[in-house]
Protein backbone atom coordinates (compact mmCIF):
# COMPACT_ATOMS: atom_id res chain seq x y z
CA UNK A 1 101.92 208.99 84.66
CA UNK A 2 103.63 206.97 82.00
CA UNK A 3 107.66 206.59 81.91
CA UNK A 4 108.93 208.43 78.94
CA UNK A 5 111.26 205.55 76.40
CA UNK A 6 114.32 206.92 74.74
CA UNK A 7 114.45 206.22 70.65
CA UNK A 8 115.75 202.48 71.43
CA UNK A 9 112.96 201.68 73.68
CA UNK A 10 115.21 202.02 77.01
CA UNK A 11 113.13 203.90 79.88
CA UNK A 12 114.95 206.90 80.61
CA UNK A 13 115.73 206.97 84.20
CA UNK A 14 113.88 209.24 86.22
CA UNK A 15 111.90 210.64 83.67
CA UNK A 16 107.80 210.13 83.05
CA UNK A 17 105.16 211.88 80.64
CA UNK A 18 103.11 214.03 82.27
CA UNK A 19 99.13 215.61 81.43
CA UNK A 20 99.20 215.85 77.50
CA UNK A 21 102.23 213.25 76.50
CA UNK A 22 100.69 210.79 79.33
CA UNK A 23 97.28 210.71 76.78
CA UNK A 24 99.11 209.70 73.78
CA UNK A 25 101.09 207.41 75.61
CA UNK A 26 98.35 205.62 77.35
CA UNK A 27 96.12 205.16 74.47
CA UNK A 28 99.47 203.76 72.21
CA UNK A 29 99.57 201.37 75.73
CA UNK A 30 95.86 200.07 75.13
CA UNK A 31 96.01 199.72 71.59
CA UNK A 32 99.33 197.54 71.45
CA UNK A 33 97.77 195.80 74.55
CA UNK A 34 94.59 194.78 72.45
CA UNK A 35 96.64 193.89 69.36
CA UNK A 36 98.43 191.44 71.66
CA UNK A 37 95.19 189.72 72.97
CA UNK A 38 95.06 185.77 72.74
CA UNK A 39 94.51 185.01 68.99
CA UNK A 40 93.02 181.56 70.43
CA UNK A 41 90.66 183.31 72.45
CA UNK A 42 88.09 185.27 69.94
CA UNK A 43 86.21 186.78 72.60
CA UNK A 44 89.13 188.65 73.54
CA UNK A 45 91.12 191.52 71.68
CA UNK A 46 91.47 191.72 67.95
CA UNK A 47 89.27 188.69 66.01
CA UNK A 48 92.33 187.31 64.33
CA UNK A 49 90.50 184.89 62.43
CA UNK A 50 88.21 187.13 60.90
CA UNK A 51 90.70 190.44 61.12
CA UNK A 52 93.50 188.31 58.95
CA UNK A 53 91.01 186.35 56.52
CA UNK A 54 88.51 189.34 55.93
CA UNK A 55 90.55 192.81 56.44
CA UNK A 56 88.10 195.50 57.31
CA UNK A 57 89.46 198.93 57.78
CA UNK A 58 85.90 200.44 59.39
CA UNK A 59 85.78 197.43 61.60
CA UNK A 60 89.25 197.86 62.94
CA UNK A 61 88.74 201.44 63.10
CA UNK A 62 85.77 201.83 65.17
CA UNK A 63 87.40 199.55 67.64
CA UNK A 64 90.34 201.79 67.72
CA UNK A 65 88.28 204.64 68.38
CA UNK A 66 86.26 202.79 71.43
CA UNK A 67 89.97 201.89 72.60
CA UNK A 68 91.20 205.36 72.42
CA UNK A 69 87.86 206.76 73.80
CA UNK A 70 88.02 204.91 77.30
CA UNK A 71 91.59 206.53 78.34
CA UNK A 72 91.30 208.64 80.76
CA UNK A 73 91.22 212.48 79.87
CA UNK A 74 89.50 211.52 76.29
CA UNK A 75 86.71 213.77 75.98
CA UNK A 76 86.39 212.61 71.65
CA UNK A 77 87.68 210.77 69.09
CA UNK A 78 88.00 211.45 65.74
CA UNK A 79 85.48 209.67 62.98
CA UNK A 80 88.95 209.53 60.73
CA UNK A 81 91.23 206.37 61.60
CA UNK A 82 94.00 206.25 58.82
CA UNK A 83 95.96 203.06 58.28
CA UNK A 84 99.30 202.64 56.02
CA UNK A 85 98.94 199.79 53.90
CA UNK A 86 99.09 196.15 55.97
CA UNK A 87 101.64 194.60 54.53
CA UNK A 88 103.92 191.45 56.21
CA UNK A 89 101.27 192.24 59.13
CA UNK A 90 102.91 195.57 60.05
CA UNK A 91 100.80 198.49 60.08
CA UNK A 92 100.78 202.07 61.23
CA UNK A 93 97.56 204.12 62.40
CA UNK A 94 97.04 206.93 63.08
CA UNK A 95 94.03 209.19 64.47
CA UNK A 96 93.51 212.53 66.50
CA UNK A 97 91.44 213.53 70.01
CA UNK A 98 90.52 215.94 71.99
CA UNK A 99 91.68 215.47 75.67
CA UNK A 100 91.00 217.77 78.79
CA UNK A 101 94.85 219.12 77.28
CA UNK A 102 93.64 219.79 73.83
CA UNK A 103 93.68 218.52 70.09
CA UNK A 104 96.21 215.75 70.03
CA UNK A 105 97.84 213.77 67.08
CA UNK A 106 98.56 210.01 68.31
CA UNK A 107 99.83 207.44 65.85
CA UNK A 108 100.51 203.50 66.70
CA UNK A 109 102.91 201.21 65.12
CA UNK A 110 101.40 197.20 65.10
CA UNK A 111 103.60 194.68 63.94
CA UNK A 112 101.44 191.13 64.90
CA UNK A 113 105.18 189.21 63.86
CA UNK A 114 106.48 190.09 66.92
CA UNK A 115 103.98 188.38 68.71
């Protein structure tokens, strides 16, 4: 169960995401979590040295998929991760997957400025 955020980022009292919305939520949770990582620890999270000096869309995107794969009720991921153009180190991706729910649509904003 994940609490459900109103369009200002304010949890809406009361209120949580339930079966399918708690998916989409929890996988946007562990991808924002791994984009937050230490950058001065490489053995943890996103390989900011590497990630920022020597962008690589397949590299980032087959860690997104392990990422979205080990939520619970994520039975597949799909092989197509799309990314909008990093620019300013803001970037939006977005992906589908198959949960115990159904075919689902998730897509993650990253912007690494605000941390």
């Amino acid at each position: 169960m994940f609490r459900e955020y109103d369009e200002e980022g304010d949890i809406k009292a009361g209120t949580f995401w339930r079966e399918r919305d708690s998916v989409g939520a929890n996988i946007s949770t562990q991808i924002q979590q791994w984009v937050r990582e230490n950058p001065f620890d490489l053995s943890q999270g996103i390989d900011w040295q590497t990630e920022f000096n020597y962008y690589n869309e397949g590299r980032l995107s087959g860690q997104i998929r392990d990422i979205a794969f080990k939520c619970a009720n994520v039975t597949a991921v799909s092989q197509a991760v799309t990314f909008s153009p990093i620019e300013d180190r803001k970037v939006n991706v977005s992906f589908s997957v198959r949960t115990i729910y159904g075919d689902q649509k998730v897509g993650v904003s990253v912007n690494a400025n605000s941390y």
